[in-house]
Protein backbone atom coordinates (compact mmCIF):
# COMPACT_ATOMS: atom_id res chain seq x y z
CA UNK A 1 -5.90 1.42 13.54
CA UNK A 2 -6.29 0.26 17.26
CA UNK A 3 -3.89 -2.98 16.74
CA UNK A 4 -1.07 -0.30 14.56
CA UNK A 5 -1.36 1.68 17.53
CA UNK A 6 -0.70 -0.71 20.18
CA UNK A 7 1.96 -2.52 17.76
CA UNK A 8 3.71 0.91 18.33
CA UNK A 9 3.67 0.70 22.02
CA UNK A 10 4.51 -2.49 22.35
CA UNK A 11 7.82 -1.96 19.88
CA UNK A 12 8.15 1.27 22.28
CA UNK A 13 8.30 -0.04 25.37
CA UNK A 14 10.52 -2.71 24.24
CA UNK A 15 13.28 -0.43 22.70
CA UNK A 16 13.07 1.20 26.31
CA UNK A 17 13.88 -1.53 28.39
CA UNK A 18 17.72 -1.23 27.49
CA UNK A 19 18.03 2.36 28.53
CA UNK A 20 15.67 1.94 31.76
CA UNK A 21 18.19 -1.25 32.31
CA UNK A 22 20.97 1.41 32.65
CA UNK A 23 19.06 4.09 34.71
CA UNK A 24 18.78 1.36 37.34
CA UNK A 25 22.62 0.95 37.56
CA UNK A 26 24.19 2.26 40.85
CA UNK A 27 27.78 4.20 41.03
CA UNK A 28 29.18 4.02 44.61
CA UNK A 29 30.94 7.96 43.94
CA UNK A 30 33.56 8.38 46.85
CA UNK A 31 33.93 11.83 48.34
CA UNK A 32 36.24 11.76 50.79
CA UNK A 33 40.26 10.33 50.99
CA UNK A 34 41.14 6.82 53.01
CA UNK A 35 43.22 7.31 56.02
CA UNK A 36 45.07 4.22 56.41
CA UNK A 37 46.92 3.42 59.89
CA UNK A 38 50.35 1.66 59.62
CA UNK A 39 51.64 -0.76 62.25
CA UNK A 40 53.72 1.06 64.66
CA UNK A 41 57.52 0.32 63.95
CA UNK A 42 60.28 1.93 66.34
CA UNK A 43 57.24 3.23 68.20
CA UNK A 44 56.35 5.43 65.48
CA UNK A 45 53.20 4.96 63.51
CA UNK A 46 52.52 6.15 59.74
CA UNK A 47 49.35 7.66 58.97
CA UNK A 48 48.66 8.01 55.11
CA UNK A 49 45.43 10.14 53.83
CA UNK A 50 45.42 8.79 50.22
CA UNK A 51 44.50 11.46 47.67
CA UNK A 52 45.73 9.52 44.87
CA UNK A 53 43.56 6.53 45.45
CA UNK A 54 40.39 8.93 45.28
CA UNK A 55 41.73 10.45 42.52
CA UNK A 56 41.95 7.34 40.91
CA UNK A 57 38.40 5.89 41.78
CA UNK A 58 36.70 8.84 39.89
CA UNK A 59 39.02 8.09 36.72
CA UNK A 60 38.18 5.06 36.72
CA UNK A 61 34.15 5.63 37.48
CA UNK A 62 34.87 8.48 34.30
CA UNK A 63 35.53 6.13 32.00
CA UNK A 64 32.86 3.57 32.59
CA UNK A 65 30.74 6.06 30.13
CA UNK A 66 33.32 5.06 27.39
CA UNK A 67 33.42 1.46 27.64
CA UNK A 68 30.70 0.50 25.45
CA UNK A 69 31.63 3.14 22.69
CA UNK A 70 35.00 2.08 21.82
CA UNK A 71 35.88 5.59 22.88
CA UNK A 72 38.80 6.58 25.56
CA UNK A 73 39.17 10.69 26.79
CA UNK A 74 41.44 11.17 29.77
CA UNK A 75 40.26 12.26 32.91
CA UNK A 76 40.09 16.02 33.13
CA UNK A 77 41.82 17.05 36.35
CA UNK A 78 45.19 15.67 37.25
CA UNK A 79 46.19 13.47 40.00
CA UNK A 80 47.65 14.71 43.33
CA UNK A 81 51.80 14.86 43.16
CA UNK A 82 51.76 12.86 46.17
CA UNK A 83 49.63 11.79 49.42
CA UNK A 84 49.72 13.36 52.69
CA UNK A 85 52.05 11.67 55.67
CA UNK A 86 51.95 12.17 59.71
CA UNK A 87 53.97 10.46 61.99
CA UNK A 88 53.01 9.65 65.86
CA UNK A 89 54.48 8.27 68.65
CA UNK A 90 52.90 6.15 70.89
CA UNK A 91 51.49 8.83 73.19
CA UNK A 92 49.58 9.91 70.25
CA UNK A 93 51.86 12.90 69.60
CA UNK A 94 52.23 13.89 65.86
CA UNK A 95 55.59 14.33 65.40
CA UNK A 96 56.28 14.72 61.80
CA UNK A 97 54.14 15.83 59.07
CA UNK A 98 54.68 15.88 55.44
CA UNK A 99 52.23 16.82 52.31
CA UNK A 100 50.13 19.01 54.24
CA UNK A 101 49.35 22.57 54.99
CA UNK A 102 48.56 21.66 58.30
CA UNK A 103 50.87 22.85 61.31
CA UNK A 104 51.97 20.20 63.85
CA UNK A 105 50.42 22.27 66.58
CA UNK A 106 47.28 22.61 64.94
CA UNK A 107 47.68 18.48 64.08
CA UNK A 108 48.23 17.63 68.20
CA UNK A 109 44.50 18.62 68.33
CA UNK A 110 43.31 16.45 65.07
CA UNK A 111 41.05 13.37 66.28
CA UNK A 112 43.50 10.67 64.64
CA UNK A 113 41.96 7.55 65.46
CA UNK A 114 43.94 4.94 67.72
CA UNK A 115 43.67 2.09 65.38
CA UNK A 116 45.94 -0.13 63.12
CA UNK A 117 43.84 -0.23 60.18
CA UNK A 118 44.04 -0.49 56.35
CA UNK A 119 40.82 -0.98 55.52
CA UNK A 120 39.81 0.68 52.61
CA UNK A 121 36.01 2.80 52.17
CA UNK A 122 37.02 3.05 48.02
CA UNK A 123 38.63 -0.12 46.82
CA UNK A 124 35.77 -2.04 48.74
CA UNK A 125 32.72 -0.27 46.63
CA UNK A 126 31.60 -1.49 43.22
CA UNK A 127 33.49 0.36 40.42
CA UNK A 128 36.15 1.20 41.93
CA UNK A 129 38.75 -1.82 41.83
CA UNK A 130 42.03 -2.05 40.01
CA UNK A 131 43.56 1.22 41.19
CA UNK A 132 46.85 1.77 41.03
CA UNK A 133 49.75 2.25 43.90
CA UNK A 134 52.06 4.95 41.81
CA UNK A 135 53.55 6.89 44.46
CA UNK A 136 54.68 4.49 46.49
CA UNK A 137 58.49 3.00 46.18
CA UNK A 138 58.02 0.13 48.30
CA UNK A 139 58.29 0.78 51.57
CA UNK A 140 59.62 4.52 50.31
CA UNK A 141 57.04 7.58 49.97
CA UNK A 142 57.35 10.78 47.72
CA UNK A 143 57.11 13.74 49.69
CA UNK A 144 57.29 17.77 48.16
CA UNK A 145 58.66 20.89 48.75
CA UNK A 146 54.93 22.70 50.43
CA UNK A 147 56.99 25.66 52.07
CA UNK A 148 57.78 26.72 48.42
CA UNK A 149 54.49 25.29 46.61
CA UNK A 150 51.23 27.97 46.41
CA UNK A 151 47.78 27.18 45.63
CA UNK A 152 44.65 27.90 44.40
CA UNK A 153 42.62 26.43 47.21
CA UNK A 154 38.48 26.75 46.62
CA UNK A 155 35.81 24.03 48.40
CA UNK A 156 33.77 22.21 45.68
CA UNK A 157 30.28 20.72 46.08
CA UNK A 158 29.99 17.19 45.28
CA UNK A 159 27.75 18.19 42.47
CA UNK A 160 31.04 19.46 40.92
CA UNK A 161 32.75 15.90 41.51
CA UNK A 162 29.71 13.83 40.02
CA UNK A 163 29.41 16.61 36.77
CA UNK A 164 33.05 15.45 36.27
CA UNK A 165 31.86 11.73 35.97
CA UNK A 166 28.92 12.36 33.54
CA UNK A 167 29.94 15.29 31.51
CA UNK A 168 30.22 12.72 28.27
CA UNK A 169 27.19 10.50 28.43
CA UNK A 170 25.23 10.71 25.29
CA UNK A 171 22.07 10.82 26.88
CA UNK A 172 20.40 10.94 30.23
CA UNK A 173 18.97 7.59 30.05
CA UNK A 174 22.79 6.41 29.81
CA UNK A 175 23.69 7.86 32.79
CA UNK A 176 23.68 5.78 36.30
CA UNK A 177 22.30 6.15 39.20
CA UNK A 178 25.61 7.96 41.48
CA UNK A 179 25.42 7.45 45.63
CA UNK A 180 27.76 9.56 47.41
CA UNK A 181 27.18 10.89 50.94
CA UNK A 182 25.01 13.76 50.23
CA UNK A 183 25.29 15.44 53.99
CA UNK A 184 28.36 16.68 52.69
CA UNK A 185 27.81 20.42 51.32
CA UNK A 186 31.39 21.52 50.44
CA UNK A 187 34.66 19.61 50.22
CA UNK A 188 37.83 20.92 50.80
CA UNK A 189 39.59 19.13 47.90
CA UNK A 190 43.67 18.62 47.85
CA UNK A 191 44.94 21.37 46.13
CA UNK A 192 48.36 20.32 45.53
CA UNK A 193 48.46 19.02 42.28
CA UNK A 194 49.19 20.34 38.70
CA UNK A 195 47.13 22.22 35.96
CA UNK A 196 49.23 21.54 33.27
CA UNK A 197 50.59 18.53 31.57
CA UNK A 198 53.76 20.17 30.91
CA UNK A 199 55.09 22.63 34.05
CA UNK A 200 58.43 24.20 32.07
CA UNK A 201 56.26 26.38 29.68
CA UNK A 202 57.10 24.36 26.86
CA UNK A 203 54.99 24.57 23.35
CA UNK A 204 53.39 20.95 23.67
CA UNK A 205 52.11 22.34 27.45
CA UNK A 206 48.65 22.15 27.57
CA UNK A 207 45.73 23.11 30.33
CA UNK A 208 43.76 20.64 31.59
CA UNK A 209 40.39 22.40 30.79
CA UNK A 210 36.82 21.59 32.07
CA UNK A 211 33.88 20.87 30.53
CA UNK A 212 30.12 20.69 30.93
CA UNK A 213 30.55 22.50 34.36
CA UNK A 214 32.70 20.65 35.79
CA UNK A 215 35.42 22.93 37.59
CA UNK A 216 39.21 22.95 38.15
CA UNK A 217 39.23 24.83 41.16
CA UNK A 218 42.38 23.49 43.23
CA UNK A 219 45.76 23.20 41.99
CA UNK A 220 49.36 24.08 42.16
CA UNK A 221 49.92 28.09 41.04
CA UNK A 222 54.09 27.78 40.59
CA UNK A 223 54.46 24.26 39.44
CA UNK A 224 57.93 25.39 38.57
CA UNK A 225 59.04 25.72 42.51
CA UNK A 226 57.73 22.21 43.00
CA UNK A 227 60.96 19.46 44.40
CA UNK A 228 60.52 16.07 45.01
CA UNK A 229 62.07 13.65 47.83
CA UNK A 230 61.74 10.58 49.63
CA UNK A 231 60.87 9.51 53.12
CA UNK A 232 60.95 6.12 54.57
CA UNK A 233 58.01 4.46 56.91
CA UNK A 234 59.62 6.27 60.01
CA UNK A 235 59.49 9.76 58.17
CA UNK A 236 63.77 9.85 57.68
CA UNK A 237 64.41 11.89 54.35
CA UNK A 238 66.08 9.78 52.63
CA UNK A 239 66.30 11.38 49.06
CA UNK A 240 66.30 15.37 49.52
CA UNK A 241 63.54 17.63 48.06
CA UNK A 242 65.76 18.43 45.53
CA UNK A 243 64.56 16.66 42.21
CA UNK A 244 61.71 18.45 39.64
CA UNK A 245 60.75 14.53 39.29
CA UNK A 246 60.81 11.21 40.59
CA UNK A 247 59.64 7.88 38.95
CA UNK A 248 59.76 4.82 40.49
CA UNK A 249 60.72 2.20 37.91
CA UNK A 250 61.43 -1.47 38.24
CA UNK A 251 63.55 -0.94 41.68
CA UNK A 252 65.42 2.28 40.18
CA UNK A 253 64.43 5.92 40.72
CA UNK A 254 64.69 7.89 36.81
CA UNK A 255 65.12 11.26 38.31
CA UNK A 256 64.84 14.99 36.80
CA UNK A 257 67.06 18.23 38.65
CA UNK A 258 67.56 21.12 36.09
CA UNK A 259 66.19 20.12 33.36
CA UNK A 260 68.30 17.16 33.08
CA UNK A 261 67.50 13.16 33.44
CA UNK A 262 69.25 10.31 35.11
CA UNK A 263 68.73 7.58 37.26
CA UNK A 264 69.20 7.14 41.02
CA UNK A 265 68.39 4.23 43.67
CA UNK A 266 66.55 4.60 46.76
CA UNK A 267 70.08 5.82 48.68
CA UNK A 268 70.11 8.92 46.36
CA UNK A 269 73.31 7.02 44.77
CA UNK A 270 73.95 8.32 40.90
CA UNK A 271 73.24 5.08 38.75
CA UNK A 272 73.53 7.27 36.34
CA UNK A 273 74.36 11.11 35.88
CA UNK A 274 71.64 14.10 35.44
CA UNK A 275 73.04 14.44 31.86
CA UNK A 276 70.82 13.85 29.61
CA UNK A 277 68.08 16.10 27.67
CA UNK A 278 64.83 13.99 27.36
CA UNK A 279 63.44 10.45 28.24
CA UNK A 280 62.46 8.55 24.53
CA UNK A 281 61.05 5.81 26.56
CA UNK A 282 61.75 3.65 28.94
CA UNK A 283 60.33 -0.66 29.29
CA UNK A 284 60.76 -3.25 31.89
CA UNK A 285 64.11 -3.74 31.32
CA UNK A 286 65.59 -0.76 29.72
CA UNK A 287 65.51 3.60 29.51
CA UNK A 288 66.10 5.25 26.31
CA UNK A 289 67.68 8.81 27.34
CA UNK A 290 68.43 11.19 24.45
CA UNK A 291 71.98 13.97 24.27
CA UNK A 292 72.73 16.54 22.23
CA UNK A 293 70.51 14.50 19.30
CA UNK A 294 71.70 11.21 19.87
CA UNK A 295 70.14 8.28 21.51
CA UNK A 296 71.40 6.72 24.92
CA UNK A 297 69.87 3.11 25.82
CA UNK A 298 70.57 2.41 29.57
CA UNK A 299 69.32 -0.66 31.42
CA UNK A 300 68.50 -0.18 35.19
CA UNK A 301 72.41 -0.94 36.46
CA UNK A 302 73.12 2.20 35.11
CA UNK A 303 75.01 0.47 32.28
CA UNK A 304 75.51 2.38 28.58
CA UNK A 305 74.41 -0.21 25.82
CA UNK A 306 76.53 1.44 22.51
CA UNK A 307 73.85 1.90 19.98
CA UNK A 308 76.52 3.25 17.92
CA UNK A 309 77.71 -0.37 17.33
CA UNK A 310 73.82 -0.53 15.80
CA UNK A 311 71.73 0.35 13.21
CA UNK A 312 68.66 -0.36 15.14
CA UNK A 313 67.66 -1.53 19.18
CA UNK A 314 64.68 -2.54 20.59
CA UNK A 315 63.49 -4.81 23.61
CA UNK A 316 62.27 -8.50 23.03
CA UNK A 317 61.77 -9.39 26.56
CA UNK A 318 63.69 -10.76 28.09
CA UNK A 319 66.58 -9.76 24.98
CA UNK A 320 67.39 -7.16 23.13
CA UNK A 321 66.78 -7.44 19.83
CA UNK A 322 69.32 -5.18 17.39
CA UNK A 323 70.35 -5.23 13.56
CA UNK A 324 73.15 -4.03 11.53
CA UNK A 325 73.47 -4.18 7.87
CA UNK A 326 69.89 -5.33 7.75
CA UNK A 327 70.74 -8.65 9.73
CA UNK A 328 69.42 -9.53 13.23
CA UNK A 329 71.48 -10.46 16.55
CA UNK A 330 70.34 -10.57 20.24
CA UNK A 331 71.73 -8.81 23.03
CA UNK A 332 70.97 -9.68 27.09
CA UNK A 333 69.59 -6.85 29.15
CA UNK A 334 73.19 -5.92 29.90
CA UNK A 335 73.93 -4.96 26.43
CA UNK A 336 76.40 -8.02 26.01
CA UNK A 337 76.36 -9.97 22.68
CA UNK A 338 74.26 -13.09 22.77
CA UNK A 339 73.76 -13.80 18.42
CA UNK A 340 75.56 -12.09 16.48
CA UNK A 341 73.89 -9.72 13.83
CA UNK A 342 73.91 -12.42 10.43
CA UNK A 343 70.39 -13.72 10.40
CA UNK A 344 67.49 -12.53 8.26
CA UNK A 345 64.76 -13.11 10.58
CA UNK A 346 65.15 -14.12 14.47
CA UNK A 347 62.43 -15.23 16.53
CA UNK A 348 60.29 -17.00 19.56
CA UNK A 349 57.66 -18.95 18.34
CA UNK A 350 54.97 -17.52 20.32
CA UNK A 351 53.49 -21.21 21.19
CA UNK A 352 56.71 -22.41 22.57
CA UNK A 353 55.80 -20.77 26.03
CA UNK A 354 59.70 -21.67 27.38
CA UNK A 355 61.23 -19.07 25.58
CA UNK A 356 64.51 -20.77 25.31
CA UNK A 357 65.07 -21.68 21.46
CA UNK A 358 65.17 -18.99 18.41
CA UNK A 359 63.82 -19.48 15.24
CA UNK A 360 66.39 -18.49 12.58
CA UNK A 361 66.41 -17.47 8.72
CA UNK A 362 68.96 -16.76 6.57
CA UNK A 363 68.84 -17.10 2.47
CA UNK A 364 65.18 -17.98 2.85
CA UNK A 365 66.20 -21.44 4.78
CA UNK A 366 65.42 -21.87 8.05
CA UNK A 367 67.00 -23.23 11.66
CA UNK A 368 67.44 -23.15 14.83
CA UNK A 369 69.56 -21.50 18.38
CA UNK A 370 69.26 -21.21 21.73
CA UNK A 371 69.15 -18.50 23.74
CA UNK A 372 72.83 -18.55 24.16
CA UNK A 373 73.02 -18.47 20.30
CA UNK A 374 74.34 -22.20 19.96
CA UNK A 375 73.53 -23.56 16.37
CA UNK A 376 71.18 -26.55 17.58
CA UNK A 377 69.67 -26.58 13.72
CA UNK A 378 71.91 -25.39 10.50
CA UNK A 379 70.05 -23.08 8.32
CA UNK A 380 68.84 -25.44 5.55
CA UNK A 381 65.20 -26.12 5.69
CA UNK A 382 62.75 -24.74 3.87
CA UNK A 383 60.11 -24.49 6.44
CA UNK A 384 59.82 -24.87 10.56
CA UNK A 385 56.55 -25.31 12.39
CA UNK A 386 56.21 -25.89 16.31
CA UNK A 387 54.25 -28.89 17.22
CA UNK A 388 52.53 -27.92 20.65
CA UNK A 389 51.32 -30.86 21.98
CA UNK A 390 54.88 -32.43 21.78
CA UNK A 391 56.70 -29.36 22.28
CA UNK A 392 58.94 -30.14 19.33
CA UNK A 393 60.29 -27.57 16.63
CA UNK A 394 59.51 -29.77 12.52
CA UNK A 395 61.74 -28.32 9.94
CA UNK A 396 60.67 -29.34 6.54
CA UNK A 397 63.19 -30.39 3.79
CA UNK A 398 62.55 -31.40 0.04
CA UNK A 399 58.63 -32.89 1.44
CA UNK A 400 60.20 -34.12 4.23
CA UNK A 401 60.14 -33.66 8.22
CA UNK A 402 62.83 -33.90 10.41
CA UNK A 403 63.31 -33.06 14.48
CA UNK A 404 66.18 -32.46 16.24
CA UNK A 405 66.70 -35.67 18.11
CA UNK A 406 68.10 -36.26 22.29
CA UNK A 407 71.62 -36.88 20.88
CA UNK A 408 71.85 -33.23 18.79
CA UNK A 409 70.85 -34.61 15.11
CA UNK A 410 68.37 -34.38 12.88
CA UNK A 411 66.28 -37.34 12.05
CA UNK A 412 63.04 -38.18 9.98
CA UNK A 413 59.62 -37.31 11.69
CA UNK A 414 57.77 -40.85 11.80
C-alpha cells in the first residue's frame, strides 16, 4: 500500500511539471504608448505617441493563449483610428497638433523631451515583436476629424488591461506570469477608436463585446461623424478630412466619401472615381469594386480590366489568370492579353522558382509557353515533369523523353 501510494505521487508530480513549466513563463504587458521623436526637418520636429503599436502588443500577447490549441478569437477591443501627432519648432514651441484632445496652449506646458529618439519600450520586450505599421503611408500620416468626434472617455486599471489578455486560458496553471508597471493605478486609455465593426448601422454590424470582466470603456460615441485625411512629416494637410476611410494599399490610397469607393494617390488625385458600392476584395496587384450588381476589377493605375470579355478573373501573381468557354488565358496586371483563352489547364510549375515558362494542356496533351505566350513546346506530349536540379522542363512521348534543346527543338533525353 505504501509503494501504490508513493507510485501515485511520483506519477503526480510528474504530470505537474508541464503546467508549473508554464506558471514560470513571464509576459512583459505594456501599459503605456511610445513617444517616438523624429529628426527635425525644416526646423520642425514630429512627435508621434503610438496608440496603435500598444494596441497591437496586447493582440498579439492575447493570442499567445491560443497558440497551442489550434484555436484563433480576435482581440476584443478595436484598434485606435489613428495615432496622435505634435509638431515643434526648434524653440520647443508646439505648433501643430493633430489626434488629440489636447489644446496647444495646454501642450506649450507638456514636458516633451528634447531628444531625437525612436527607441521603442514595446517592440524591445519579449512577446511583443512583429507588430504591424498600418497607419502609416510612408512618410504620410492619417489624421481625423476630433472637433466633430465624441467619446466615451473612462480611466481603466491595468487589472482591466491584463483580464483582457487572460480571459480564455483554460486553466490557471496555463496562465503566465504578466509584469507591467504596477505604480500605475488608473490609465487614461485613447478613447478614439470604434465599438463597432461596422459604423453605417448595417445588419452584419456587430459590438465588440467583453468578456470575463474585461471592459470596453473608451471609444468613439458618433462613429458616423468620423473623416479621415492626411498630413505629411511637417504637419501640411495634404488629403482633407473629408473621406469616411482611408487604406493605404501598395502605393495607392482606396478611399470611401458617401458611401461610395474609389481610389486616390497621396496628392488627393482621383485614380479612380467614388463610384462604386462595395470593395469584393482587393490583392497585391489588383481591387475588385462592385456597381449596381456587377463586378469592377481595377489594378492600382486606376485602369478598368473588362470582366465582361470573361467568364471568370482571378490573380496568379504576377498574371492574371481568366477563362472563357471553359479555356484558360493570361492577362498582365494591366488587363492586356498575354495567352489567349484556348488551353485546358495553364500553369507554373511550382519548382521552377523563375516563373518565366507555362505549363500548357489542351486535349489531354501537354506543352509549353512563355510568359509572353510564345509556343516554345506544341501540345503533343502525354506527360511533362520539371527536373530541378537541371532546371529543365521533360515532356514524355510514346515511353519516351524529350527537352527542348538551345536551338528551339525537341530532342531525346540521354
Amino acid at each position: 500500500m505504501k509503494y501504490i501510494t508513493s507510485l501515485i505521487g511520483l506519477l503526480a508530480l510528474i504530470v505537474s511539471l508541464p503546467l508549473n513549466a508554464q506558471i514560470t513563463d513571464t509576459v512583459y504587458v505594456p501599459l503605456t504608448p511610445d513617444t517616438i521623436y523624429y529628426p527635425y526637418r525644416n526646423g520642425i520636429q514630429m512627435i508621434e505617441v503610438d496608440h496603435m503599436k500598444l494596441w497591437n502588443a496586447h493582440k498579439v500577447i492575447y493570442g499567445y493563449q491560443f497558440m497551442t490549441r489550434g484555436l484563433s478569437l480576435a482581440y476584443p477591443v478595436l484598434p485606435p483610428i489613428s495615432n496622435e501627432y505634435f509638431f515643434r519648432d526648434k524653440q520647443g514651441k508646439v505648433i501643430r497638433a493633430f489626434n488629440t484632445s489636447v489644446s496647444l496652449d495646454s501642450l506649450q506646458k507638456f514636458a516633451f523631451r528634447n531628444t531625437i529618439s525612436r527607441r521603442s519600450h514595446i517592440e524591445n520586450k519579449r512577446y511583443t515583436h512583429g507588430l504591424l505599421e498600418n497607419i502609416n503611408f510612408e512618410g504620410y500620416y492619417k489624421v481625423f476629424n476630433m472637433e466633430d468626434i465624441q467619446v466615451q472617455r473612462k480611466k481603466i486599471a491595468p487589472l482591466n488591461i491584463l483580464m483582457r489578455m487572460q480571459m480564455h486560458y483554460m486553466s490557471q496553471f496555463e496562465k503566465p506570469k504578466y509584469q507591467y508597471d504596477t505604480t500605475k493605478k488608473y490609465l487614461a486609455e485613447y478613447p478614439y477608436r470604434f465599438k463597432v465593426y461596422s459604423r453605417d448601422g448595417s445588419k452584419d454590424a456587430f459590438t465588440v463585446y467583453p468578456r470575463g470582466g474585461a471592459e470596453y470603456q473608451n471609444y468613439i460615441i458618433n462613429p458616423t461623424k468620423v473623416k479621415f485625411g492626411l498630413i505629411d512629416s511637417l504637419g501640411k494637410i495634404i488629403v482633407p478630412m473629408d473621406y469616411q476611410w482611408l487604406c493605404p494599399w501598395f502605393g495607392v490610397i482606396i478611399a470611401q466619401r458617401n458611401g461610395k469607393w474609389g481610389m486616390i494617390n497621396k496628392s488627393n488625385k482621383f485614380l479612380l472615381p467614388l463610384i462604386f458600392d462595395e470593395i469584393r476584395w482587393k490583392s497585391n496587384a489588383l481591387v475588385m469594386f462592385r456597381q449596381n450588381n456587377k463586378d469592377i476589377l481595377a489594378n492600382y493605375r486606376g485602369h478598368i480590366i473588362r470582366l465582361k470579355d470573361y467568364d471568370q478573373i482571378k490573380e496568379y501573381y504576377p498574371y492574371l489568370l481568366v477563362s472563357k468557354n471553359k479555356k484558360l488565358g493570361l492577362l498582365d496586371k494591366k488587363g492586356q492579353q498575354l495567352i489567349s483563352c484556348i488551353y485546358d489547364k495553364l500553369y507554373f510549375v511550382y519548382e521552377d522558382k523563375r516563373r518565366n515558362l507555362l505549363v500548357v494542356q489542351r486535349n489531354n496533351l501537354y506543352g509549353l509557353v512563355d510568359k509572353q505566350g510564345q509556343k516554345l513546346v506544341p501540345c503533343q506530349y502525354a506527360l511533362v515533369r520539371y527536373d530541378d536540379q537541371r532546371k529543365i522542363y521533360l515532356f514524355k512521348k510514346e515511353g519516351i523523353e524529350y527537352r527542348l534543346s538551345k536551338s528551339g527543338k525537341m530532342v531525346k533525353d540521354d
